[in-house]
Protein backbone atom coordinates (compact mmCIF):
# COMPACT_ATOMS: atom_id res chain seq x y z
CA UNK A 1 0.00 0.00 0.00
CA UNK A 2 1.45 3.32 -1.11
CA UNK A 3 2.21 5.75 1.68
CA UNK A 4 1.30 9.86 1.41
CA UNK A 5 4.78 10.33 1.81
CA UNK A 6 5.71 7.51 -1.21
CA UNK A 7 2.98 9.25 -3.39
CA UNK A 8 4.18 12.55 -2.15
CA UNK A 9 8.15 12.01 -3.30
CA UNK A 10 6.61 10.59 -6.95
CA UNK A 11 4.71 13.55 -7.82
CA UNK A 12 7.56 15.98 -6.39
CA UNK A 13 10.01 13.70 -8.44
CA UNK A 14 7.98 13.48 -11.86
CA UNK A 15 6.97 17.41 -11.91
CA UNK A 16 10.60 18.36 -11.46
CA UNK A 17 10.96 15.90 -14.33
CA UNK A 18 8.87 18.02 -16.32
CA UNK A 19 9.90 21.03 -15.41
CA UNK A 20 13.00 20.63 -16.31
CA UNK A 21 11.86 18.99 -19.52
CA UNK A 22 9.84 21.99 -20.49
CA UNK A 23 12.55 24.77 -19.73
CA UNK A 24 15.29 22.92 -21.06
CA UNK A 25 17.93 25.59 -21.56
CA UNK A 26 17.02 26.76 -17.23
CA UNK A 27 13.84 26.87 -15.45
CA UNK A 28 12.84 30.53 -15.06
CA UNK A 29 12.33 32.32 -11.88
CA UNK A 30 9.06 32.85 -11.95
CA UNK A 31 8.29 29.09 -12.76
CA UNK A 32 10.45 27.93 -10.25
CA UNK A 33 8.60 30.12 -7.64
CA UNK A 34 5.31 28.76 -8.58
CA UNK A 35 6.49 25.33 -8.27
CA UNK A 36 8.08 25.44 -5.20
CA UNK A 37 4.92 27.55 -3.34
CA UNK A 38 2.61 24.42 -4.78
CA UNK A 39 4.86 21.81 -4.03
CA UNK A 40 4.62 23.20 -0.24
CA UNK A 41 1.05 23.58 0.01
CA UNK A 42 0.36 19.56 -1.64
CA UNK A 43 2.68 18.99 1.24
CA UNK A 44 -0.15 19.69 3.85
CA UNK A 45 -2.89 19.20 1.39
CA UNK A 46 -5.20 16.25 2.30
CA UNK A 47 -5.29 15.43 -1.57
CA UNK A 48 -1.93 14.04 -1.81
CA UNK A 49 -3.05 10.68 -2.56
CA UNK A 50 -5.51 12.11 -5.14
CA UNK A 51 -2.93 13.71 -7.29
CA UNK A 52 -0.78 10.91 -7.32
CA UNK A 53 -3.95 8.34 -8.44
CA UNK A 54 -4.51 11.49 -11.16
CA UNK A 55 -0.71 11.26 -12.13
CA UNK A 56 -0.78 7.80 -12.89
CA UNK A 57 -4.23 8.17 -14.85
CA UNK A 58 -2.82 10.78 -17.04
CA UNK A 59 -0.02 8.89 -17.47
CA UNK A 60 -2.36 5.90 -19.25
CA UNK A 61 -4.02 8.19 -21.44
CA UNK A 62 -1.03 9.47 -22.96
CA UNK A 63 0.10 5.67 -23.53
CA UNK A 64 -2.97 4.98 -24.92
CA UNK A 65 -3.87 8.41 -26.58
CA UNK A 66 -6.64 9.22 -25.16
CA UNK A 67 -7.93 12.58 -25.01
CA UNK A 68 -9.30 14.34 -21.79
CA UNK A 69 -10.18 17.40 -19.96
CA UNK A 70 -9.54 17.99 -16.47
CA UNK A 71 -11.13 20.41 -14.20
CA UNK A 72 -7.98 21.67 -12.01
CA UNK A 73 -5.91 24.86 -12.62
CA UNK A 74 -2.58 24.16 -10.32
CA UNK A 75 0.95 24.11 -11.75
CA UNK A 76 1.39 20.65 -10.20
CA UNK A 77 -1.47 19.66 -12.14
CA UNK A 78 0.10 20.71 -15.37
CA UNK A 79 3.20 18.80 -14.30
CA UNK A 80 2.18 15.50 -13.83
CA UNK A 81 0.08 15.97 -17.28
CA UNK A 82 -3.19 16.15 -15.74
CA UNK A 83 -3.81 19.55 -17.06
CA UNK A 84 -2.44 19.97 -20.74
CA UNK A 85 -1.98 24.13 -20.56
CA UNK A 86 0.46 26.42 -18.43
CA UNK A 87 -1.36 27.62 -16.05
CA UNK A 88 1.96 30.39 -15.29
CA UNK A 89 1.01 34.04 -17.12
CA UNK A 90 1.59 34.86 -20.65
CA UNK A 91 5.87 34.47 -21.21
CA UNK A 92 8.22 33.73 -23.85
CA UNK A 93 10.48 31.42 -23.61
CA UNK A 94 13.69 30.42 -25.73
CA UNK A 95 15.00 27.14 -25.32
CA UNK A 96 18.39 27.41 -26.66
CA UNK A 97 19.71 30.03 -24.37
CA UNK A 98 17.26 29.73 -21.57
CA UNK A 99 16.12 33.42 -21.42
CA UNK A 100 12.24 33.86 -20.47
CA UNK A 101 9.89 37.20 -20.68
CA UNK A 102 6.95 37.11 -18.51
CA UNK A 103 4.38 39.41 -19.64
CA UNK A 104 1.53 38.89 -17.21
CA UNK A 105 -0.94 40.74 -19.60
CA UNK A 106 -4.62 39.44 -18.53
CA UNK A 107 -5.98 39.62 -21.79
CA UNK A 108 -3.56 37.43 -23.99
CA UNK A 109 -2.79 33.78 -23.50
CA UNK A 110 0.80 32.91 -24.61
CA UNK A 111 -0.38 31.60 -27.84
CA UNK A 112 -1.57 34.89 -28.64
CA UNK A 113 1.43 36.92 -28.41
CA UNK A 114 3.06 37.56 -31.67
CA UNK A 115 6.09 35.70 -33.28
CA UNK A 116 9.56 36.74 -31.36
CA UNK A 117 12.74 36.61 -31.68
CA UNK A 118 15.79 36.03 -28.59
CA UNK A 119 18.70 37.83 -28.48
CA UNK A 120 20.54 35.04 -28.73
CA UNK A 121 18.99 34.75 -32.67
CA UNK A 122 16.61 31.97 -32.09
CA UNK A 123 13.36 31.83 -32.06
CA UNK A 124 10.85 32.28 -28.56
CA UNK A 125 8.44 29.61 -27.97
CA UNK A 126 5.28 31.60 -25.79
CA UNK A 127 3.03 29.69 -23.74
CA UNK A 128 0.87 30.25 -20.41
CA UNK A 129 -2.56 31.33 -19.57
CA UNK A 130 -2.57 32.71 -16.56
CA UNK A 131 -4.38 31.30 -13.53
CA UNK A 132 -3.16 33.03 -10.83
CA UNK A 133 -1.72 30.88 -7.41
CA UNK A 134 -4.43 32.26 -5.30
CA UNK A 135 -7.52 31.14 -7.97
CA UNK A 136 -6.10 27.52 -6.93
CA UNK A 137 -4.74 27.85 -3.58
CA UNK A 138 -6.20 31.00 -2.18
CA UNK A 139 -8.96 29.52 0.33
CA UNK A 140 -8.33 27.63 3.16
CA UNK A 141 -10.74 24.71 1.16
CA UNK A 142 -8.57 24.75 -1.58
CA UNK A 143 -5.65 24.73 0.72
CA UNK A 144 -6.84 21.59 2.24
CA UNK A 145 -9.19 20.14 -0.83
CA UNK A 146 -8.45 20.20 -4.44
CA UNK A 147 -10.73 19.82 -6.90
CA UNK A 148 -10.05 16.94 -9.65
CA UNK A 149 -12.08 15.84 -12.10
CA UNK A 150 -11.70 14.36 -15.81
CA UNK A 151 -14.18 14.23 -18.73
CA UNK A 152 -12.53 11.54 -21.24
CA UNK A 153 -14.31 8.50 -23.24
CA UNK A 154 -15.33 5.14 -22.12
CA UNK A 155 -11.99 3.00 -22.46
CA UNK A 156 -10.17 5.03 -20.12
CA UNK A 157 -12.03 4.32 -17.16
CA UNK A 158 -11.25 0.53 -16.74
CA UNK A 159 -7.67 0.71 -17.79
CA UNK A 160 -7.58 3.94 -15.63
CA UNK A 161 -9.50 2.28 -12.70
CA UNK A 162 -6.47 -1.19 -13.01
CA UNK A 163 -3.35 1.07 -13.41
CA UNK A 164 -4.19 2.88 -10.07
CA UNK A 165 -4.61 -0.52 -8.32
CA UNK A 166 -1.43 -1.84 -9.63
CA UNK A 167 0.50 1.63 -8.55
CA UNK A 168 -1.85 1.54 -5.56
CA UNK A 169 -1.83 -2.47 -4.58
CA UNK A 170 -5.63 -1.39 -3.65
CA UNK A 171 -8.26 -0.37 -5.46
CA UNK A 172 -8.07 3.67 -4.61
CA UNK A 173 -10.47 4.57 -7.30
CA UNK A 174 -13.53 2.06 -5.74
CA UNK A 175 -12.67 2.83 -2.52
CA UNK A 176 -13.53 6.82 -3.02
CA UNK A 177 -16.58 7.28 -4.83
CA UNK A 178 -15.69 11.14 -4.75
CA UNK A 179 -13.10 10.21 -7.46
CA UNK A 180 -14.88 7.27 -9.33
CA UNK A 181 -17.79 9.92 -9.60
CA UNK A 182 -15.52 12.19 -10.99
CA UNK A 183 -14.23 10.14 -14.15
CA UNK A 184 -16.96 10.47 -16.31
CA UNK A 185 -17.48 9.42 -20.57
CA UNK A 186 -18.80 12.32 -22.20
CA UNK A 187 -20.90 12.03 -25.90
CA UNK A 188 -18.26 15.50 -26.74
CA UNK A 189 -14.87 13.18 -26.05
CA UNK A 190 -16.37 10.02 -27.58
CA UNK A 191 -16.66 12.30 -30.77
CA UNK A 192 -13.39 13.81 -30.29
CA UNK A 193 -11.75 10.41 -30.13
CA UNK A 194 -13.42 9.29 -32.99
CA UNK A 195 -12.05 11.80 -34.85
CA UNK A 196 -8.36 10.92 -34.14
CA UNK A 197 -9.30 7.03 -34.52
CA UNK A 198 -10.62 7.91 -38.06
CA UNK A 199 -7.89 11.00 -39.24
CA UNK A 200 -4.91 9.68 -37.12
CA UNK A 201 -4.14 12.78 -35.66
CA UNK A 202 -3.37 12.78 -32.17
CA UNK A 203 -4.70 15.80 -30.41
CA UNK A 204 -1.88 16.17 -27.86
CA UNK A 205 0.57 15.52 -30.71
CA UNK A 206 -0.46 18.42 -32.41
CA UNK A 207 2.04 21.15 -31.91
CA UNK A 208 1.43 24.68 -30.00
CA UNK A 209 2.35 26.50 -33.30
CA UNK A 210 0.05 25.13 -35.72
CA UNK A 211 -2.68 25.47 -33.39
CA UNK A 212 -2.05 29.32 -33.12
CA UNK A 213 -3.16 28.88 -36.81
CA UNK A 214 -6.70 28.03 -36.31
CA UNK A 215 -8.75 31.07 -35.76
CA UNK A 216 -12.89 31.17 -34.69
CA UNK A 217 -13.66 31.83 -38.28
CA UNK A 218 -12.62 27.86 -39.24
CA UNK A 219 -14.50 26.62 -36.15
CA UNK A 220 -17.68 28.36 -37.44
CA UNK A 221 -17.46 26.15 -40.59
CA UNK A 222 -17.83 23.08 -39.17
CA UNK A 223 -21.67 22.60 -39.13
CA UNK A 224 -21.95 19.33 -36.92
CA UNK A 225 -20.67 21.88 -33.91
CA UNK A 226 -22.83 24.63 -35.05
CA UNK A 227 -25.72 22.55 -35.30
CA UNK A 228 -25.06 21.64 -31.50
CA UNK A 229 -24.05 25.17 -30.75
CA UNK A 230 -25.68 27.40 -32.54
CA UNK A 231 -24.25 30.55 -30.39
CA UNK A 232 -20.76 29.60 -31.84
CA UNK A 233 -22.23 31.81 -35.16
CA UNK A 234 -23.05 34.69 -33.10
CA UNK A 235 -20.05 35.84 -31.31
CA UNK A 236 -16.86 36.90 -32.86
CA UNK A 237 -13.67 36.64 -30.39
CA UNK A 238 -10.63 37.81 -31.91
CA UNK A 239 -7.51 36.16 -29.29
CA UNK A 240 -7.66 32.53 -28.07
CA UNK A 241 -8.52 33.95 -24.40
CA UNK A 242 -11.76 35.55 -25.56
CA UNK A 243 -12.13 32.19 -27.77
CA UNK A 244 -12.44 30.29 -24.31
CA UNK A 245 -14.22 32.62 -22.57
């Protein structure tokens, strides 16, 4: 049976991982800070065992390619792979030399910023959407309680629900119905996977800057979506923040 502390010293250990991973050329400052503030309130968090049970669930879809969205706007969440955007503010980031530009500007995303250039000659990558710390760790009941959820399809759930018993040597997942409610097949992810069964194309493989391609314009064409949603015709955001808003 895993311990809080075991669980504790795999999640610390796999989002340093990724951290690293991410800001290959030196982890920046500000992303450092971030980490370290989170890592020390998980440490006192009751939901240890529920990030680590999310870690390893992530960890199968990937393997398995299985899209999902989460419901949790941490930085350790992000790590682990739960969460597949940067929740840090808008920056740039260049991954040759390792200098980073944080912009904290409310109103863009990092994939909207424009196209930049380091000083070093290379080219910036920009990511980041800016959930601030206190929006996930403000109260004392997010302090103590964080709230995880995942909307995926169908064939995650029992390969989901056996990895976590095999990390576990228990099953976690039946033993906390707050969690098995919580992993739920929607009809919008069965279509999504379908999708990338019938084109191929992975949705997590798909990189950052060909998505900053797509604009609100191409999603208006696709009349299966506006038949479901027929508001999507009647607003007209111009940046991908006002896109998800």
């Amino acid at each position: 049976m895993i311990s809080k502390e075991q669980a504790f010293a795999n999640i610390k250990k796999s989002c340093e991982e990724q951290l690293h991973k991410i800001y290959c050329a030196g982890v920046p400052d500000f992303a450092l800070e971030r980490f370290n503030k989170e890592i020390e309130m998980l440490k006192s968090s009751e939901t240890i065992l529920q990030f680590e049970a999310y870690r390893i669930i992530s960890k199968v879809a990937r393997e398995h390619s299985i899209p999902m969205i989460t419901g949790n706007g941490t930085f350790i969440a992000y790590l682990i792979g739960y969460m597949g955007l940067n929740p840090l503010p808008s920056h740039y980031y260049c991954p040759c030399c390792g200098k980073s530009e944080c912009h904290n500007n409310y109103n863009q995303f990092g994939i909207d910023l424009p196209p930049k250039n380091c000083s070093c000659g290379n080219q910036m990558i920009s990511m980041g959407i800016d959930i601030p710390f206190d929006c996930v760790w403000g109260s004392k009941k997010q302090k103590e309680n964080q709230s995880l959820s995942i909307r995926t399809v169908w064939k995650l759930i029992p390969l989901a629900a056996k990895a976590v018993s095999n990390h576990f040597g228990y099953d976690y997942i039946r033993q906390n119905p707050d969690i098995q409610r919580n992993i739920i097949s929607t009809k919008t992810m069965e279509f999504l996977y379908e999708c990338q069964n019938r084109t191929g194309l992975i949705v997590s493989d798909i990189p950052i800057s060909e998505l900053s391609a797509l604009d609100y314009k191409s999603l208006q064409k696709i009349e299966k979506i506006c038949g479901e949603y027929p508001w999507i015709k009647a607003i007209q955001p111009s940046t991908k923040r006002e896109i998800s808003r």
